[in-house]
N, C-alpha and C. Protein backbone atom coordinates (compact mmCIF):
# COMPACT_ATOMS: atom_id res chain seq x y z
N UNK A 1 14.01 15.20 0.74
CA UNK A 1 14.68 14.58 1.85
C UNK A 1 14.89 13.09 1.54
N UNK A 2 15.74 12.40 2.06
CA UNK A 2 16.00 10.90 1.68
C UNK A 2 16.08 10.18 3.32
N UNK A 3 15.02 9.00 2.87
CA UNK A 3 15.28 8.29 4.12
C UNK A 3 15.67 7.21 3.44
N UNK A 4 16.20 6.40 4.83
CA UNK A 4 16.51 5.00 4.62
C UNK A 4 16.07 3.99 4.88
N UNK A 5 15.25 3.00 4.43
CA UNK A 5 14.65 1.59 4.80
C UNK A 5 15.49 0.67 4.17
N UNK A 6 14.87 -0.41 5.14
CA UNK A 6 15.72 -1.84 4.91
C UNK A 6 14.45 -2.73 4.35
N UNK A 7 14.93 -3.50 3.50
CA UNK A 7 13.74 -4.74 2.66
C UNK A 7 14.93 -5.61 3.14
N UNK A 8 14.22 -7.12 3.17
CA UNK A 8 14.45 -8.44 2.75
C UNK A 8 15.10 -8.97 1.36
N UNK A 9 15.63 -9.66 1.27
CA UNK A 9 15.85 -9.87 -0.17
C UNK A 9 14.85 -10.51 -1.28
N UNK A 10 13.62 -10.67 -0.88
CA UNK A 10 12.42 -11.35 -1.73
C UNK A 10 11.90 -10.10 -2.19
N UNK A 11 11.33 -9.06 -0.80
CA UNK A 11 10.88 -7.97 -1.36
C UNK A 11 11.94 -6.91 -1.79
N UNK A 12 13.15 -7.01 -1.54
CA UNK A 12 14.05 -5.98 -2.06
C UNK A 12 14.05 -6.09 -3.74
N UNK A 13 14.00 -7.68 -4.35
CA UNK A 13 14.29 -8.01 -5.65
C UNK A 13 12.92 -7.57 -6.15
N UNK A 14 11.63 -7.73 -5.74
CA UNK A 14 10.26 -8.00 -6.44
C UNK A 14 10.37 -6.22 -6.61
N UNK A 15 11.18 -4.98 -5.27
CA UNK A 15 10.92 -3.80 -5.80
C UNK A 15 11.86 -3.67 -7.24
N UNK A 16 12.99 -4.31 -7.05
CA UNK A 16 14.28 -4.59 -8.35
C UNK A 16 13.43 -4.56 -9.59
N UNK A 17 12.87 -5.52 -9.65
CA UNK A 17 12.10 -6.04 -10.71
C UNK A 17 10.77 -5.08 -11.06
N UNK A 18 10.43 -4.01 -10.49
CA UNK A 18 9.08 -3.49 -10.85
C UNK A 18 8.05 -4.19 -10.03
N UNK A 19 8.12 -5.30 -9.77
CA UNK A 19 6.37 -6.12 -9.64
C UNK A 19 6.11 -5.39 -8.47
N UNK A 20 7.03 -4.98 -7.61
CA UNK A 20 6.50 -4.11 -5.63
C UNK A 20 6.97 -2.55 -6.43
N UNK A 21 5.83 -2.02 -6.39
CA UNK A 21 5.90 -0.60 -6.21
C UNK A 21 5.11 0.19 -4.98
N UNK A 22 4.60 -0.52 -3.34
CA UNK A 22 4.45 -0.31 -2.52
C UNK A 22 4.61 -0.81 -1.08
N UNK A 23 5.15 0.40 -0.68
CA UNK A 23 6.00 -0.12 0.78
C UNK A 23 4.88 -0.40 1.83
N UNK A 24 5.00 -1.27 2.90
CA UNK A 24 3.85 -1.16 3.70
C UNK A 24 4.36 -1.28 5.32
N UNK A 25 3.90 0.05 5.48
CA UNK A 25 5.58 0.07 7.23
C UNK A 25 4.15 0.70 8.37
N UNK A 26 4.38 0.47 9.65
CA UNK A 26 4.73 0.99 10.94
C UNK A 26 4.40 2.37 10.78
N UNK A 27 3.43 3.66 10.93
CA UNK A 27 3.19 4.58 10.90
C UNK A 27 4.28 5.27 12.54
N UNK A 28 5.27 5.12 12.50
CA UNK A 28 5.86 5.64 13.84
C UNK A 28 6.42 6.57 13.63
N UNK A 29 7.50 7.35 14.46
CA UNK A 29 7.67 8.81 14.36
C UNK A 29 8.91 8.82 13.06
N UNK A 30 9.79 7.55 13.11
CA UNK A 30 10.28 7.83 11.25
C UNK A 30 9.75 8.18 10.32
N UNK A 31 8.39 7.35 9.99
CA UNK A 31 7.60 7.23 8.83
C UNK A 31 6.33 8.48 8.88
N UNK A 32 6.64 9.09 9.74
CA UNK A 32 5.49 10.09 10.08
C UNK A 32 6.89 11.91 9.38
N UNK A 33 7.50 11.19 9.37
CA UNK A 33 8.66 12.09 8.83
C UNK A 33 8.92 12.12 6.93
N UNK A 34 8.17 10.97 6.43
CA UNK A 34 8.15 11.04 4.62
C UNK A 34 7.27 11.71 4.92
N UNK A 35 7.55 12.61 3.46
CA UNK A 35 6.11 13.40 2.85
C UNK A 35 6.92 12.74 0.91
N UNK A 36 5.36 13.28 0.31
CA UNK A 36 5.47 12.78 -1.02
C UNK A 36 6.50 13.87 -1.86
N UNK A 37 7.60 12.96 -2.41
CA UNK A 37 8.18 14.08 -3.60
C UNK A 37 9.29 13.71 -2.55
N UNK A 38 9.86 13.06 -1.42
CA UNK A 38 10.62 12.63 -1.16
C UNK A 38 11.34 11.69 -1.97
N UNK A 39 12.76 11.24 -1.27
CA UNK A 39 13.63 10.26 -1.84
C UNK A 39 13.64 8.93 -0.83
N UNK A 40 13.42 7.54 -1.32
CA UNK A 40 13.73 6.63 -0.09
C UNK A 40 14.54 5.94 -0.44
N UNK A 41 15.76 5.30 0.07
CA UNK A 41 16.97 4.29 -0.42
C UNK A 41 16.37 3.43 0.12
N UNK A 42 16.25 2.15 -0.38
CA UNK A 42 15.92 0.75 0.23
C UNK A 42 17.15 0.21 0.26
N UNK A 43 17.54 -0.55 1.55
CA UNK A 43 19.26 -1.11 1.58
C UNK A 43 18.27 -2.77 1.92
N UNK A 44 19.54 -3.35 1.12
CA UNK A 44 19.17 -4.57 0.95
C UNK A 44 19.51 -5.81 2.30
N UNK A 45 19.03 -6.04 2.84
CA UNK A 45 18.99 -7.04 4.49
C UNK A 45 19.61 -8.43 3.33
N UNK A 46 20.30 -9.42 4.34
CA UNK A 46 21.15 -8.86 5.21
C UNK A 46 22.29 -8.07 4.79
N UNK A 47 22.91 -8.37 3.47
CA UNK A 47 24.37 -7.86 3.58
C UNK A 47 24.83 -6.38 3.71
N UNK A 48 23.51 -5.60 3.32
CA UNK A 48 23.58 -4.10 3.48
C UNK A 48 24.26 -3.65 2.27
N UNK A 49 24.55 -4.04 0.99
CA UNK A 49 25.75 -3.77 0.01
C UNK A 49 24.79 -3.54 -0.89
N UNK A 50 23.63 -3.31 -1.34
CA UNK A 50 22.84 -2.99 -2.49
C UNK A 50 21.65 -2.14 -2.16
N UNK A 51 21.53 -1.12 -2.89
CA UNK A 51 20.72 -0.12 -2.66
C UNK A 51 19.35 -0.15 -3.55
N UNK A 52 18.50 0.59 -3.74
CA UNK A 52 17.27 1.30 -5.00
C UNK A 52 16.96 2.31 -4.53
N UNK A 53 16.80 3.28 -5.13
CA UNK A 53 15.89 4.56 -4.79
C UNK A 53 14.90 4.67 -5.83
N UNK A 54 14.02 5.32 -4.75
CA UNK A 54 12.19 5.66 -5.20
C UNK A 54 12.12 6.76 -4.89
N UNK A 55 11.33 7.53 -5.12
CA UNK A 55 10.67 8.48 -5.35
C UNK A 55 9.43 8.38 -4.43
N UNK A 56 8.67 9.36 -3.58
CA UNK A 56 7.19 8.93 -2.91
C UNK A 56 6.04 9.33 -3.34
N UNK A 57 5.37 8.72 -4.27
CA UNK A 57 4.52 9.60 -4.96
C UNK A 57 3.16 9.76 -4.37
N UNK A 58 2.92 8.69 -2.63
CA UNK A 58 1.74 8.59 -2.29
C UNK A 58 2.11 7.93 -0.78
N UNK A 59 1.59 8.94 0.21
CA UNK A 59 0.90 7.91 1.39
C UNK A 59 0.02 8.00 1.94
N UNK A 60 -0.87 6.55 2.42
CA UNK A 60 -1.49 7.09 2.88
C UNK A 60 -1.65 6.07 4.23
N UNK A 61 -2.67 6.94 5.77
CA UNK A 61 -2.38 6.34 6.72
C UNK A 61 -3.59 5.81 7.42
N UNK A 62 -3.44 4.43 7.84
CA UNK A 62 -4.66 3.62 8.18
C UNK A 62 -4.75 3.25 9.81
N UNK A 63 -5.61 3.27 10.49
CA UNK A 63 -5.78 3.14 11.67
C UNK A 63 -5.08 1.46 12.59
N UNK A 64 -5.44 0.70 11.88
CA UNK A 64 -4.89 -0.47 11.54
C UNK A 64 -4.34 -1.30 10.31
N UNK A 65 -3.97 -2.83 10.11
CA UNK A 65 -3.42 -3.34 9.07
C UNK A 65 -4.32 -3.64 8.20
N UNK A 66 -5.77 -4.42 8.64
CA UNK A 66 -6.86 -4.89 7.88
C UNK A 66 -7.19 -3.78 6.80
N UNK A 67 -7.29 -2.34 7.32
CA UNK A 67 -7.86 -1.72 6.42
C UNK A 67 -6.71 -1.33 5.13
N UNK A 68 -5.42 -1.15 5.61
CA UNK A 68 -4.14 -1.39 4.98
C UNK A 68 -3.97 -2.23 3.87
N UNK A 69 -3.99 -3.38 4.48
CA UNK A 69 -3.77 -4.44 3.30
C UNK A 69 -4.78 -4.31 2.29
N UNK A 70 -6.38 -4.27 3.05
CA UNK A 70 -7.46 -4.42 2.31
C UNK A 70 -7.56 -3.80 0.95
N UNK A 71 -7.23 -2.50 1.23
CA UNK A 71 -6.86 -1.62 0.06
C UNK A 71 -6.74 -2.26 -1.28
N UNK A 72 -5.32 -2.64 -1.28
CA UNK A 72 -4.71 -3.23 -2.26
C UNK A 72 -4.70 -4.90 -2.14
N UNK A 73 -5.06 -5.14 -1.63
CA UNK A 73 -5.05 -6.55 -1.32
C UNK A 73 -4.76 -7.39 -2.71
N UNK A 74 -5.69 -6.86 -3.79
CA UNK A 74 -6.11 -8.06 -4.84
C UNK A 74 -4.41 -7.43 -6.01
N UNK A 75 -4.09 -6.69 -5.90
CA UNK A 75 -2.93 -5.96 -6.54
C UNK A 75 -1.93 -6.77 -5.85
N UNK A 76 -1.54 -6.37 -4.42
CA UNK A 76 -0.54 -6.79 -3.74
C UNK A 76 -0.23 -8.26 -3.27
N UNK A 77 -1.15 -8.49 -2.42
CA UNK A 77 -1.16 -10.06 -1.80
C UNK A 77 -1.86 -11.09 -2.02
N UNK A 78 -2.85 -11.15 -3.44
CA UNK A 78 -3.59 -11.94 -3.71
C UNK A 78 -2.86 -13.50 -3.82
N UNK A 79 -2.10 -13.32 -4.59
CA UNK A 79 -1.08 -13.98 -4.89
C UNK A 79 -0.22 -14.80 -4.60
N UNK A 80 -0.08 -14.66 -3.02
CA UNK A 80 0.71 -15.05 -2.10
C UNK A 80 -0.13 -15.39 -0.79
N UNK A 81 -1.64 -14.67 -0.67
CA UNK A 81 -2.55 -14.99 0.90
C UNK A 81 -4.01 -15.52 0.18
N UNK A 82 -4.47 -15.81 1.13
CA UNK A 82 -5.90 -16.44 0.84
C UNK A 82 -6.87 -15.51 1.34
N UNK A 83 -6.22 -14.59 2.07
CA UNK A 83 -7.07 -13.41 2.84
C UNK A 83 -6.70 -12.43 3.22
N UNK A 84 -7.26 -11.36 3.36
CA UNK A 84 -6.63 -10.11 3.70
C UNK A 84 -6.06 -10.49 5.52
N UNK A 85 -6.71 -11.00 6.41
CA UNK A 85 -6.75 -11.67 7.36
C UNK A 85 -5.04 -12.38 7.61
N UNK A 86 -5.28 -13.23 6.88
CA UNK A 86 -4.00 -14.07 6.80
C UNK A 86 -2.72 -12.81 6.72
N UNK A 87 -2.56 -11.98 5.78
CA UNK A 87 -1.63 -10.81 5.76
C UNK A 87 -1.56 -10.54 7.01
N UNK A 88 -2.55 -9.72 7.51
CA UNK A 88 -2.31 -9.40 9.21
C UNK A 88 -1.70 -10.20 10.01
N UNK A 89 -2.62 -11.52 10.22
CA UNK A 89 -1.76 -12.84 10.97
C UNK A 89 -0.06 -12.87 10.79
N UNK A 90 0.25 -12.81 9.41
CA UNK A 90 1.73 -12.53 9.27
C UNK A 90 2.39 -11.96 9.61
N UNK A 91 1.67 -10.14 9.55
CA UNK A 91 2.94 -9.32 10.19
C UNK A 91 3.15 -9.40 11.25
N UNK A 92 1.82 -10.22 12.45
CA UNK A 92 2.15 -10.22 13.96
C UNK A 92 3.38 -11.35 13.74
N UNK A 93 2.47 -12.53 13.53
CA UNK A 93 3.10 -13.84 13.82
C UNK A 93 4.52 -13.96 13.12
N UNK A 94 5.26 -13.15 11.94
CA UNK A 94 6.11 -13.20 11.06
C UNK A 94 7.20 -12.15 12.10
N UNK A 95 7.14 -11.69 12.94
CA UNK A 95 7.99 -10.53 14.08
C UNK A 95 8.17 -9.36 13.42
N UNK A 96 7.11 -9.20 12.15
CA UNK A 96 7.61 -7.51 11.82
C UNK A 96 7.54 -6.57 12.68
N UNK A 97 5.83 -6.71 13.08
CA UNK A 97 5.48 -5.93 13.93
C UNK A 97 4.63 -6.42 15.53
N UNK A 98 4.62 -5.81 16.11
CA UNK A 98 3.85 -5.99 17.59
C UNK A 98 2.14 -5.23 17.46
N UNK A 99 0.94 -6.21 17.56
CA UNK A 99 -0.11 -5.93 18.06
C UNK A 99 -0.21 -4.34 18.66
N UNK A 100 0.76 -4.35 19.71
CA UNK A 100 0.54 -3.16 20.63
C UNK A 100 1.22 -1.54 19.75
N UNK A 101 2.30 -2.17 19.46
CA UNK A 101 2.50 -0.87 18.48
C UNK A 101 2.01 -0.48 17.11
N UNK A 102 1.62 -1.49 16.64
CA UNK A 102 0.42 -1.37 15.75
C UNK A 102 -0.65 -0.19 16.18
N UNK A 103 -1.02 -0.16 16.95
CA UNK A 103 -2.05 0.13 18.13
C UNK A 103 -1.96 1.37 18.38
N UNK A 104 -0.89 1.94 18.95
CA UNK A 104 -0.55 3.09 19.01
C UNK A 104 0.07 4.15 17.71
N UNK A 105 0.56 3.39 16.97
CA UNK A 105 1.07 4.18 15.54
C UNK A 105 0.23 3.73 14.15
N UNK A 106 -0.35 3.16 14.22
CA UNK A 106 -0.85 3.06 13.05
C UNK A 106 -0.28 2.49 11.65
N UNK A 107 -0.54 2.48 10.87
CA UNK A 107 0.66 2.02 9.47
C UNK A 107 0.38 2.80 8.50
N UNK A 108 0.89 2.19 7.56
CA UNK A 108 1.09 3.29 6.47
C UNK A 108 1.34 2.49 4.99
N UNK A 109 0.56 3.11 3.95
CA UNK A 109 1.19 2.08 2.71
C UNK A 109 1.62 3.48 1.86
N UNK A 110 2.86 3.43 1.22
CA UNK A 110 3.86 4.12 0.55
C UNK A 110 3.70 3.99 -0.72
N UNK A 111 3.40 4.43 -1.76
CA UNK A 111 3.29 4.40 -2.90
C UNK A 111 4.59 5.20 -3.31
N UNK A 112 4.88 4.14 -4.48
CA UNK A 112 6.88 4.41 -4.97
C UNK A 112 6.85 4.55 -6.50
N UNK A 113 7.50 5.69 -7.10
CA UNK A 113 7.75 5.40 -8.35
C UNK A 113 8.65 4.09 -8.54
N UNK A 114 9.03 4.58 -9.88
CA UNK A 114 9.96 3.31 -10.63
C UNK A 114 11.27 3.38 -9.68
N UNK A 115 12.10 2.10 -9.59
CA UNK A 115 13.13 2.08 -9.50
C UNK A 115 14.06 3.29 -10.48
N UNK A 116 14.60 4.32 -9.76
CA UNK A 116 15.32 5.14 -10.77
C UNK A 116 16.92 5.36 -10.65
N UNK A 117 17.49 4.45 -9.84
CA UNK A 117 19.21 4.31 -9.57
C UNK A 117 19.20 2.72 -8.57
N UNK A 118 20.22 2.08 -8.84
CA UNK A 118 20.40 1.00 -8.62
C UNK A 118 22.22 0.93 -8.21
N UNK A 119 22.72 1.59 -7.24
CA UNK A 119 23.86 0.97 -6.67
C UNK A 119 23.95 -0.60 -6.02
């Protein structure tokens, strides 16, 4: 099956490039709809004119973000946060996501093969 997500253009390029090979979304009734061995198109925000597809080779689902990020933390966000903490602070304070729906859906981190088509 193929879904569709939207990245940013920082994380759309870092999946471009190899260095992001994991998505980290909103466990809601979309994302409760991947299973692994799926297809996902990432469309590129804003202009919508550039694509990647992945492959899902892994998800898995966390009650909240702390335990989420924590995971991978030293892989993913070392780099960029001072704390697993600080990540969280972001996705509230950054408008990805809402506290409350956090809350009720849970999240999810996506494990992606390689970039394998590039329109």
């Amino acid at each position: 099956m193929l879904h569709d997500l939207k990245l940013y253009g920082e994380n759309f390029d870092k999946m471009k490039s190899g260095s992001k090979t994991r998505e980290y979304r909103l466990y809601d009734e979309k994302r409760r709809l991947i299973k692994i061995g799926d297809t996902i198109r990432f469309i590129k925000l804003p202009d919508m004119n550039e694509y990647l597809y992945a492959d899902v080779l892994n998800i898995e689902v966390f009650k909240n973000w702390y335990d989420c990020y924590e995971k991978y933390f030293e892989e993913d966000y070392s780099g960029s946060y001072n704390s697993v903490q600080d990540v969280v602070d972001d996705t509230y304070s950054g408008g990805y996501y809402t506290k409350e729906d956090s809350d009720k859906y849970g999240c999810c981190c996506i494990t992606l093969s390689k970039i394998r088509n590039i329109l």
